[in-house]
N, C-alpha and C. Protein backbone atom coordinates (compact mmCIF):
# COMPACT_ATOMS: atom_id res chain seq x y z
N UNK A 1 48.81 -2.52 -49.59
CA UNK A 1 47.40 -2.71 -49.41
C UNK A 1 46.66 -1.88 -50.45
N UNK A 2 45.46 -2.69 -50.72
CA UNK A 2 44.83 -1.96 -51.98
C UNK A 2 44.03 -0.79 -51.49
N UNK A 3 43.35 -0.27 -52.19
CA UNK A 3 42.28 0.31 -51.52
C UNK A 3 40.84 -0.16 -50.97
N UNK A 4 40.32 -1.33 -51.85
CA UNK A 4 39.37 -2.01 -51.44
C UNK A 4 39.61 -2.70 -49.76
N UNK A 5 41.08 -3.59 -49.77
CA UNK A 5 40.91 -3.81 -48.84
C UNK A 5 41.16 -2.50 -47.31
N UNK A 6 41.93 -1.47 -47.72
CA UNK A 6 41.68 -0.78 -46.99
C UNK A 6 40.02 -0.16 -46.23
N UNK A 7 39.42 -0.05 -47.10
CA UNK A 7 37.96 0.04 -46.93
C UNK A 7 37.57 -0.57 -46.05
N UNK A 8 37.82 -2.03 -46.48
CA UNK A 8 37.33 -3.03 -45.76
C UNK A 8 37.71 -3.47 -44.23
N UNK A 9 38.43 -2.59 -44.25
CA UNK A 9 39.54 -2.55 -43.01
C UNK A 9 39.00 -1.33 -41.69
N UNK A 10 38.66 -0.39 -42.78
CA UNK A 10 38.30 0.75 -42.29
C UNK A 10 36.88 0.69 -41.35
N UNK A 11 35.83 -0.04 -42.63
CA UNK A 11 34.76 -0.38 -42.44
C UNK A 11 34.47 -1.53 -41.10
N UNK A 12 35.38 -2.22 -41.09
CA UNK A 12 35.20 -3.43 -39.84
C UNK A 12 35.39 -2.58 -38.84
N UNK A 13 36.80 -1.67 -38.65
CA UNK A 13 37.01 -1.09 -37.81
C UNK A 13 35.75 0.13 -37.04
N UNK A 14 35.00 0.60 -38.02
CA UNK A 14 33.88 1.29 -37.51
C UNK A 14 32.61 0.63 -37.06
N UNK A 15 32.90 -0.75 -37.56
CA UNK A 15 32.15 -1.67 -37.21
C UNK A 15 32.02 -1.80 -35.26
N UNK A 16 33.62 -2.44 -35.47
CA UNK A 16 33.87 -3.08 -34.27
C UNK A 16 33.51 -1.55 -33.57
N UNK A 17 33.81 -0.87 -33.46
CA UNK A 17 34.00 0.62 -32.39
C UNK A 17 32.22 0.39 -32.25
N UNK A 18 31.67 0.71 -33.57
CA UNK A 18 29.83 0.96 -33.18
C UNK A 18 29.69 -0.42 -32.45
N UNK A 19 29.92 -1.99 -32.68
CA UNK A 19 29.18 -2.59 -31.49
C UNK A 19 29.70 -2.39 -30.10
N UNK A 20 30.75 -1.74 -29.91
CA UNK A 20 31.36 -1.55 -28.73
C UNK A 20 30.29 -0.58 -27.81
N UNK A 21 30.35 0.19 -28.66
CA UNK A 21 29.46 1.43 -28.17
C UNK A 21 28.05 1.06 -27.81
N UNK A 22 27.42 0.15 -28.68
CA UNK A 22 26.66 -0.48 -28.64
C UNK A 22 26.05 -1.42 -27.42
N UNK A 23 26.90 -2.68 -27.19
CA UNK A 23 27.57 -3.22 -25.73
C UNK A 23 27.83 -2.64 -24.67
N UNK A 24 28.31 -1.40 -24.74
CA UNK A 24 28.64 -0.28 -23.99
C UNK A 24 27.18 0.22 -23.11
N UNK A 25 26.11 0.53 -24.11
CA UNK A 25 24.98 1.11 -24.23
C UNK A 25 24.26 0.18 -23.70
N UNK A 26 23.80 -1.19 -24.31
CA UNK A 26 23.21 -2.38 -23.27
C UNK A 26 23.24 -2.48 -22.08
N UNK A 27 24.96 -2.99 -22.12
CA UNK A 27 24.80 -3.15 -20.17
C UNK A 27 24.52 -1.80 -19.31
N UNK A 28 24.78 -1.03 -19.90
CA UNK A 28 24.15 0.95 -19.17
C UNK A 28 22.86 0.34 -18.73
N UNK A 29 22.38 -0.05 -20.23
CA UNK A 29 21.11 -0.02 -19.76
C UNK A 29 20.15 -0.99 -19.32
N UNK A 30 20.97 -2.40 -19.02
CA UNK A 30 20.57 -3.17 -18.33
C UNK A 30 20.79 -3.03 -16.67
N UNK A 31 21.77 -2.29 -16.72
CA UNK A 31 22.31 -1.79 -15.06
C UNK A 31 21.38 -0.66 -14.63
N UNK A 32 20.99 0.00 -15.32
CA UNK A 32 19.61 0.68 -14.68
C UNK A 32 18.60 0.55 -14.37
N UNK A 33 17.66 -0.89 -15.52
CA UNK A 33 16.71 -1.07 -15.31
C UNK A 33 16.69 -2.36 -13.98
N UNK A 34 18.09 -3.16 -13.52
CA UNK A 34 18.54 -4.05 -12.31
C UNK A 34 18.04 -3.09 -11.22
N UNK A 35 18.79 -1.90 -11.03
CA UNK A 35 19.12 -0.68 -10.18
C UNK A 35 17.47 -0.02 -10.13
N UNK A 36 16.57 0.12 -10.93
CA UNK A 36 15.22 0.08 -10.76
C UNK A 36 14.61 -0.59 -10.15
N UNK A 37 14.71 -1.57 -10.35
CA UNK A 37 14.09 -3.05 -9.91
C UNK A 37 14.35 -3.23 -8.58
N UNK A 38 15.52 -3.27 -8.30
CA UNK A 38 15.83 -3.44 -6.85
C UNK A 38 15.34 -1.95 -5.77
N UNK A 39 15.46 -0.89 -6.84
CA UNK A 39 14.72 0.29 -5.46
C UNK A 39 13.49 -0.11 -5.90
N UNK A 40 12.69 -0.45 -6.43
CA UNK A 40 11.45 -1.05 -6.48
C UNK A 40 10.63 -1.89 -5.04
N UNK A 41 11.73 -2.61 -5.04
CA UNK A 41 11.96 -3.58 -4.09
C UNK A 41 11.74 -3.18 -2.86
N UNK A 42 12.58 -2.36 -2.85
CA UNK A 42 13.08 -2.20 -1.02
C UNK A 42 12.11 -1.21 -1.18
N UNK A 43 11.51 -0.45 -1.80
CA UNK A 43 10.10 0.78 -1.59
C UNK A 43 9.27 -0.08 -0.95
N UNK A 44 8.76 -1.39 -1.47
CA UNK A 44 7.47 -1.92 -1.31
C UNK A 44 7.90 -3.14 -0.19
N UNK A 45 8.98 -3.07 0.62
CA UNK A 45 9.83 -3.67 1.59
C UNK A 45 8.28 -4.34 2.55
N UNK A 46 8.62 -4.85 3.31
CA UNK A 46 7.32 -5.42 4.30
C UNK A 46 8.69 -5.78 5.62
N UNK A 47 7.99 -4.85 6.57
CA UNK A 47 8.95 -4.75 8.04
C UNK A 47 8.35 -5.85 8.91
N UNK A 48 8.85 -6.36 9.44
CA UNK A 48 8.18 -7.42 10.96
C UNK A 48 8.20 -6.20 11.89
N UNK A 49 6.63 -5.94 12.52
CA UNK A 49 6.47 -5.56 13.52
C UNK A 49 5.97 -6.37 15.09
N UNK A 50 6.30 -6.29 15.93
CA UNK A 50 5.54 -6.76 16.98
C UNK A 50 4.11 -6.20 17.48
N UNK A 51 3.93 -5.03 17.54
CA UNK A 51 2.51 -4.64 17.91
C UNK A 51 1.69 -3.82 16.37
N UNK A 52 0.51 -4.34 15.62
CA UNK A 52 0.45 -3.41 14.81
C UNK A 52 -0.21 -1.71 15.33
N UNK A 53 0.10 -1.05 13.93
CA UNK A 53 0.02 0.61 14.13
C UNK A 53 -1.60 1.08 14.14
N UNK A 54 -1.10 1.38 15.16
CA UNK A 54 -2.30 2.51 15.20
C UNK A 54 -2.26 4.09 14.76
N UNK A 55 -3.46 4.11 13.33
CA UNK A 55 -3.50 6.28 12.91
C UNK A 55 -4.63 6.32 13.31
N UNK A 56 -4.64 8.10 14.01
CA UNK A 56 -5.76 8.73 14.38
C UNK A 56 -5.85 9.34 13.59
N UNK A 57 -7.45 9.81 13.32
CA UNK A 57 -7.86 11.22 12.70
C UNK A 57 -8.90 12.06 13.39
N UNK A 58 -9.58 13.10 13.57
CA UNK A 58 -10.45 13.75 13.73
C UNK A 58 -11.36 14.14 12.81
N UNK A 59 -12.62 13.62 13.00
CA UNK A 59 -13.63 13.78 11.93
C UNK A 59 -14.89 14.77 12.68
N UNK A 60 -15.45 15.52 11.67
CA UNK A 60 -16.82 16.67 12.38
C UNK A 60 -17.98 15.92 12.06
N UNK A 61 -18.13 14.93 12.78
CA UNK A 61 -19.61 13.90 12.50
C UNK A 61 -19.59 13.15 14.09
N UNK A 62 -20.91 12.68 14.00
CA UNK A 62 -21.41 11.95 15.02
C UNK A 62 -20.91 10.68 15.24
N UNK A 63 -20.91 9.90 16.50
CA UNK A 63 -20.49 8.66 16.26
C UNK A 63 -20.70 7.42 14.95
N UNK A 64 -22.03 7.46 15.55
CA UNK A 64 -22.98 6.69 14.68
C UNK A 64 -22.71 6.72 12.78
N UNK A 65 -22.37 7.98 12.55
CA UNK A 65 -22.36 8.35 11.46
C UNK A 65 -20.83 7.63 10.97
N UNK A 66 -19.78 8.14 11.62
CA UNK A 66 -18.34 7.71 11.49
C UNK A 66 -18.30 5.72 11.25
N UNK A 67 -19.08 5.48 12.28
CA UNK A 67 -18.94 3.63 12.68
C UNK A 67 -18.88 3.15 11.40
N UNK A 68 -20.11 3.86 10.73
CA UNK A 68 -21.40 3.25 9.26
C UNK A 68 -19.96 3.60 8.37
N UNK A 69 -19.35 4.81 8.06
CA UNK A 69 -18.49 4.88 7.02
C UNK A 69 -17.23 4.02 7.15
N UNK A 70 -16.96 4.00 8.15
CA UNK A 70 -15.78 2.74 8.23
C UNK A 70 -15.98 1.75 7.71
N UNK A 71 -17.23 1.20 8.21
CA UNK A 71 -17.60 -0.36 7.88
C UNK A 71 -17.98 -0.73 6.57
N UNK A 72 -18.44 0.57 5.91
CA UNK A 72 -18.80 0.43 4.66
C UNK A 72 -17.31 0.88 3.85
N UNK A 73 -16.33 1.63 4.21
CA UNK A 73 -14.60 1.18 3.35
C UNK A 73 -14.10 0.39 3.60
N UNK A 74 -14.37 -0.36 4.56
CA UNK A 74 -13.89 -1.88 5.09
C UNK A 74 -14.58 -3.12 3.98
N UNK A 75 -15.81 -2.54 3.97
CA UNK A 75 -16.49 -3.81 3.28
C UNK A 75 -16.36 -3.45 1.66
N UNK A 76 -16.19 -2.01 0.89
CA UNK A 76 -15.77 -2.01 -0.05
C UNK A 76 -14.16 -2.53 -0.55
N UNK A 77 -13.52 -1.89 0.30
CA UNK A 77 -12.27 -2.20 0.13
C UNK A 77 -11.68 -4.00 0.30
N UNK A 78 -12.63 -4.74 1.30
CA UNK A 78 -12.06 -6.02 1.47
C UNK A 78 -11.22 -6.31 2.63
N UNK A 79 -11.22 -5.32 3.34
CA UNK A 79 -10.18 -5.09 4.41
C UNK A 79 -10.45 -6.46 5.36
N UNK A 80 -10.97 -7.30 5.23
CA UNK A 80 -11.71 -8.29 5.93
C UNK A 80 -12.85 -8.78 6.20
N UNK A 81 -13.14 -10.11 6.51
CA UNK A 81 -14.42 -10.41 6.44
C UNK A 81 -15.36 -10.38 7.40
N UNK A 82 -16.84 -10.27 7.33
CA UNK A 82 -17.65 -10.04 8.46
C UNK A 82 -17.45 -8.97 9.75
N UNK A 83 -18.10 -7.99 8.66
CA UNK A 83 -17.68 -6.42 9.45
C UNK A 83 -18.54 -6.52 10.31
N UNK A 84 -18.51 -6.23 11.67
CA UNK A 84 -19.22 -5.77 12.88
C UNK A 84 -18.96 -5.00 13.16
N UNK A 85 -20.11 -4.05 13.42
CA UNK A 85 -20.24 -2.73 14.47
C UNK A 85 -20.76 -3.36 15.68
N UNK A 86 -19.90 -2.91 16.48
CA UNK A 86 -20.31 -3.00 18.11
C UNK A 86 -20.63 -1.21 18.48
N UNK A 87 -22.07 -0.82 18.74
CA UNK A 87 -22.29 0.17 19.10
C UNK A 87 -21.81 0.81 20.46
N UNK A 88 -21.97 -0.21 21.29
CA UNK A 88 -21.62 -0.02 22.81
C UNK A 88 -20.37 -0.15 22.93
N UNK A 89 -19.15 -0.89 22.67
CA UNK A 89 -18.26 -0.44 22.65
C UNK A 89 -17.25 0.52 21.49
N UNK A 90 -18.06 0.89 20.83
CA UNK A 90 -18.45 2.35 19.95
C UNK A 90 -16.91 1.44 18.83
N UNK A 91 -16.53 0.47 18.30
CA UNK A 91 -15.63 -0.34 17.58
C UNK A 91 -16.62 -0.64 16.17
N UNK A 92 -15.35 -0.85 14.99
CA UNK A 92 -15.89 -1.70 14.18
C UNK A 92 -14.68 -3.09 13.79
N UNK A 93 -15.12 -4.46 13.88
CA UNK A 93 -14.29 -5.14 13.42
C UNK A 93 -14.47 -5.87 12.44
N UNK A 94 -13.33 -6.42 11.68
CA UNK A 94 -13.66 -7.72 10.61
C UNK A 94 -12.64 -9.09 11.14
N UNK A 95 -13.11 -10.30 10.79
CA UNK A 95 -12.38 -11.40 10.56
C UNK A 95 -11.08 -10.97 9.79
N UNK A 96 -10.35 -12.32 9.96
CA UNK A 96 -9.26 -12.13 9.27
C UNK A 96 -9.66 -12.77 7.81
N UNK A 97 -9.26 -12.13 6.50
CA UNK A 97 -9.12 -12.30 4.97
C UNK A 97 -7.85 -12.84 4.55
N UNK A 98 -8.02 -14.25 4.20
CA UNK A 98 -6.45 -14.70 3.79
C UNK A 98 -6.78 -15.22 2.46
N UNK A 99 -5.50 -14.75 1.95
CA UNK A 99 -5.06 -14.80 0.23
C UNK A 99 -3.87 -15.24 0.69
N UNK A 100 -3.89 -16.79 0.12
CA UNK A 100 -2.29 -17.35 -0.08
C UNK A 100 -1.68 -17.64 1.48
N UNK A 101 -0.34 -17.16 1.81
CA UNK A 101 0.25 -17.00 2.67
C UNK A 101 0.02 -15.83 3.53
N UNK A 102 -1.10 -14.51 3.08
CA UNK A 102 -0.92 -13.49 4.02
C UNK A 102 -2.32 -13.68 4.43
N UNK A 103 -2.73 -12.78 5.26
CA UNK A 103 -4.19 -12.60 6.36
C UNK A 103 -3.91 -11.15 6.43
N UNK A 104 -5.28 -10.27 6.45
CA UNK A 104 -5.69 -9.00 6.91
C UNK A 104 -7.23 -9.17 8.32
N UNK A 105 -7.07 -8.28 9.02
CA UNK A 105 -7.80 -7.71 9.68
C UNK A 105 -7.94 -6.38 10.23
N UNK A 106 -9.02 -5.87 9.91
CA UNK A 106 -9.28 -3.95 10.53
C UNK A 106 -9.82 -4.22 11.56
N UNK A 107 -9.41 -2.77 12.26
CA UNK A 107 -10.26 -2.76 12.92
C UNK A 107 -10.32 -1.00 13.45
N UNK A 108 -11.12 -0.37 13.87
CA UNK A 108 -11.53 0.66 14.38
C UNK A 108 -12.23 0.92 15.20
N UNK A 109 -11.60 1.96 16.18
CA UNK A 109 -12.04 2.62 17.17
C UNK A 109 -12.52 3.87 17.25
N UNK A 110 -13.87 4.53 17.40
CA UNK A 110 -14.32 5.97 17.82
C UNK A 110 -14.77 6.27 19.18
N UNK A 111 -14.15 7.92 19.50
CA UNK A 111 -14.34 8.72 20.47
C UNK A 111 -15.17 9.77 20.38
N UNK A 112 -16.55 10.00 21.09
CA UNK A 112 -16.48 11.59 20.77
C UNK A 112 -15.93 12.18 21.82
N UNK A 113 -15.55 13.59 20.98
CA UNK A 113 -14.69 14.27 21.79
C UNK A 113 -15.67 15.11 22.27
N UNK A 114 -16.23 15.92 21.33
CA UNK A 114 -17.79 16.92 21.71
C UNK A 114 -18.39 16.80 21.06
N UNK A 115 -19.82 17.92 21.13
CA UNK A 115 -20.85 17.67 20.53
C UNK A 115 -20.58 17.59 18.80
N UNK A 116 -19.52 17.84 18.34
CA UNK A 116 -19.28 18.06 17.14
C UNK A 116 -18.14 16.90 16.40
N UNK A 117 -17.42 16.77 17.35
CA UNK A 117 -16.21 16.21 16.74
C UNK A 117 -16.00 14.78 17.38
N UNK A 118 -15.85 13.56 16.18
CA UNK A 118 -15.10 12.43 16.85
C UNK A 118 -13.87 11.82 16.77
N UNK A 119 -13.22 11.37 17.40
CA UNK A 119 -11.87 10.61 16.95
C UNK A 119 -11.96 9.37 17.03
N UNK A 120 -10.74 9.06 15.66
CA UNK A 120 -10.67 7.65 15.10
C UNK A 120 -9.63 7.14 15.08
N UNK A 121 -9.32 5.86 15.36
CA UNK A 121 -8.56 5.36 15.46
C UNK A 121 -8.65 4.10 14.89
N UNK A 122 -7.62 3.77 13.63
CA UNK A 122 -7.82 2.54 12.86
C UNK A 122 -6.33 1.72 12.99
N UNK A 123 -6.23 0.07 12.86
CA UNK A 123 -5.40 -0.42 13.30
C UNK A 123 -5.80 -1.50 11.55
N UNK A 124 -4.84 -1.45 10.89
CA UNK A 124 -4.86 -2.74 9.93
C UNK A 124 -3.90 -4.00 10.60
N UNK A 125 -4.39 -5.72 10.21
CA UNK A 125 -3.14 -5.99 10.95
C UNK A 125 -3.26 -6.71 9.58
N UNK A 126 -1.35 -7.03 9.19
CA UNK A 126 -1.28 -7.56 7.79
C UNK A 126 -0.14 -9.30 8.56
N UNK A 127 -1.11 -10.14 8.33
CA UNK A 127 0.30 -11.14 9.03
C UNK A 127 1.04 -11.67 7.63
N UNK A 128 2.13 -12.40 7.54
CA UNK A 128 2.36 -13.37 6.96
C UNK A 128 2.67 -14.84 7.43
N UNK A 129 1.98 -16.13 6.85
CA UNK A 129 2.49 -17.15 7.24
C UNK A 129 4.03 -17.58 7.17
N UNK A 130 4.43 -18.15 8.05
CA UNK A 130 5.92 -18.36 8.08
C UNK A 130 5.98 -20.07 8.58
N UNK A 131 7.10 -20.52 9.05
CA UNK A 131 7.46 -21.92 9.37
C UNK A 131 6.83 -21.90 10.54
N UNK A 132 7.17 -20.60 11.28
CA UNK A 132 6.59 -20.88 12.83
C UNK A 132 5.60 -20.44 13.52
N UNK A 133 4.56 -19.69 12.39
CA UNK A 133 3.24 -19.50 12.25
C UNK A 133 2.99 -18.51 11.55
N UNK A 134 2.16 -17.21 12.12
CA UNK A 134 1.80 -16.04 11.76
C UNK A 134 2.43 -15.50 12.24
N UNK A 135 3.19 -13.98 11.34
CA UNK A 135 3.80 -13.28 11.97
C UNK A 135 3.13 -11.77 10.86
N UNK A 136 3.09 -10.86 12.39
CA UNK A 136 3.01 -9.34 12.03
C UNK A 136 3.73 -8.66 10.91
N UNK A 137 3.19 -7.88 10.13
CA UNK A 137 4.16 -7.11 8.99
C UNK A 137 3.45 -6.04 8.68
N UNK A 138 4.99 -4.72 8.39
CA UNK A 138 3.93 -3.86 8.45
C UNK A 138 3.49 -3.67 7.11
N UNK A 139 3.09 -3.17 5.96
CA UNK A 139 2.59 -3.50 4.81
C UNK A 139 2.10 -2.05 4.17
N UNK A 140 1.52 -1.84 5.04
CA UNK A 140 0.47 0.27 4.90
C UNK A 140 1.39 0.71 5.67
N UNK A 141 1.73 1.76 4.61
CA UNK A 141 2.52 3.14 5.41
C UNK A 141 1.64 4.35 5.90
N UNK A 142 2.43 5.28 6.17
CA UNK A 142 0.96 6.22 6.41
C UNK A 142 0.76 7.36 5.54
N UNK A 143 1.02 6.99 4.24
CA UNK A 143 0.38 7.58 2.96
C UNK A 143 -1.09 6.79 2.88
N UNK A 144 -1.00 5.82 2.94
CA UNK A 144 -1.74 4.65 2.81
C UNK A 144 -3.01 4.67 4.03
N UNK A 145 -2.37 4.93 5.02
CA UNK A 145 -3.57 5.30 5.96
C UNK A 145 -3.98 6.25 5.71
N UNK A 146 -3.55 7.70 5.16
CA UNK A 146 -4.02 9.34 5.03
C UNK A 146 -5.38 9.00 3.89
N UNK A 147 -4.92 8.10 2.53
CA UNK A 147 -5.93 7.89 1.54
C UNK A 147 -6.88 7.06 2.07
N UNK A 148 -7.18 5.98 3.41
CA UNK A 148 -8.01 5.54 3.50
C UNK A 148 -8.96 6.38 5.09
N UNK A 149 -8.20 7.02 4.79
CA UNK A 149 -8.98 8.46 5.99
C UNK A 149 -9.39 9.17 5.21
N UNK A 150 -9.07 9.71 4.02
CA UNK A 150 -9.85 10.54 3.25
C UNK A 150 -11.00 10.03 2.58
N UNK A 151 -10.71 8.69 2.34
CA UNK A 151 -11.74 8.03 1.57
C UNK A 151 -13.24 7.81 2.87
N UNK A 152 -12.50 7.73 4.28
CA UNK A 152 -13.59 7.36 5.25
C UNK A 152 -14.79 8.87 5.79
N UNK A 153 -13.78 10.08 5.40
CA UNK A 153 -13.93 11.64 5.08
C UNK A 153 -15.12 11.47 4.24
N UNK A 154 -15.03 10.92 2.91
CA UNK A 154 -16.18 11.15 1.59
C UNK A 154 -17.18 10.46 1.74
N UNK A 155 -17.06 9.45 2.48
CA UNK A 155 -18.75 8.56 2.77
C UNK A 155 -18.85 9.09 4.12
N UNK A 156 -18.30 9.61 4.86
CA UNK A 156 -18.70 10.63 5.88
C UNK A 156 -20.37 10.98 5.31
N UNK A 157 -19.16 12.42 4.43
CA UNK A 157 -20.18 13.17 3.98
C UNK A 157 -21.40 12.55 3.03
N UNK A 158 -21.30 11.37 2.72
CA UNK A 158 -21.91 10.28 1.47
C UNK A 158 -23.29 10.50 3.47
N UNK A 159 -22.66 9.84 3.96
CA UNK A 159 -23.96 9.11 5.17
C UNK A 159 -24.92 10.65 5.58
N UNK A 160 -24.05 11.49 5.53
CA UNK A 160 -25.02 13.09 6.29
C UNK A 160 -25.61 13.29 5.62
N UNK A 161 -25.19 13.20 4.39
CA UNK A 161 -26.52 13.35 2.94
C UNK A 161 -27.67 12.69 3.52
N UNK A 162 -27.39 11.88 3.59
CA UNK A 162 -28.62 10.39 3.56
C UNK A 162 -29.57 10.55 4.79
N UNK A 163 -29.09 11.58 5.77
CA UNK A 163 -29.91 11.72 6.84
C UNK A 163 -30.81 12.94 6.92
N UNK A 164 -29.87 13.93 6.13
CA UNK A 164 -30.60 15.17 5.75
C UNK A 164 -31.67 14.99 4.66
């Protein structure tokens, strides 16, 4: 063998090894971004529940004051349509909002506890259509409820402004 073709020999051979490595390196890294994808997946999972959830919070405001901020993150957010406050039974509700195959409806409940403090209680219901009608799912975790309690917290304080 000459030397050229040795070269040439040499050279394929570092060839073949780098696309190996190469190939090697692809499917790595197609198997991670699969393996992403799928915990992706199951994070943003949607459970069948039978009764939806109810979160409480405790807020330092008046009834009246609490009802108004709900209804107004309800009606920003979209949480459903045609928000009602029922004063007397101290509730706020919406219609159900359907996009596609799913439907939302809120709804909320306040207590006062004393002269200072009320409790809340909010219920999202998320259905999906199926073959054999509507069915419950749960959809909001309760990260998801904590940010829309904090957000109901800031127009709290948004409405006491407005009275002071």
């Amino acid at each position: 063998m000459d030397k050229r073709q040795q070269k040439i020999e040499i050279t394929a051979t570092f060839y073949c090894e780098d696309n190996m490595k190469k190939t090697k390196i692809n499917y790595l890294y197609y198997f991670f971004i699969v393996l992403f994808l799928f915990s992706c997946g199951f994070i943003t999972e949607t459970i069948v529940i039978d009764t939806p959830d109810e979160y409480r919070r405790t807020y330092e405001a008046k009834e009246e004051i609490v009802l108004r901020a709900i209804a107004r993150v309800f009606q920003e957010r979209q949480m459903g349509l045609n928000i009602t406050i029922n004063r007397n039974d101290r509730t706020v509700l919406t219609e159900y909002l359907t996009e596609g195959d799913w439907r939302t409806k809120s709804f909320a409940r306040v207590k006062q506890i004393n002269w200072k403090e009320t409790e809340t209680v909010i219920s999202i219901n998320t259905e999906k259509k199926t073959k054999t009608g509507w069915q419950l799912m749960r959809v909001l975790k309760k990260e998801q409820y904590t940010n829309l309690f904090s957000e109901i917290e800031l127009i709290i304080y948004e409405e006491m402004a407005k009275i002071q």
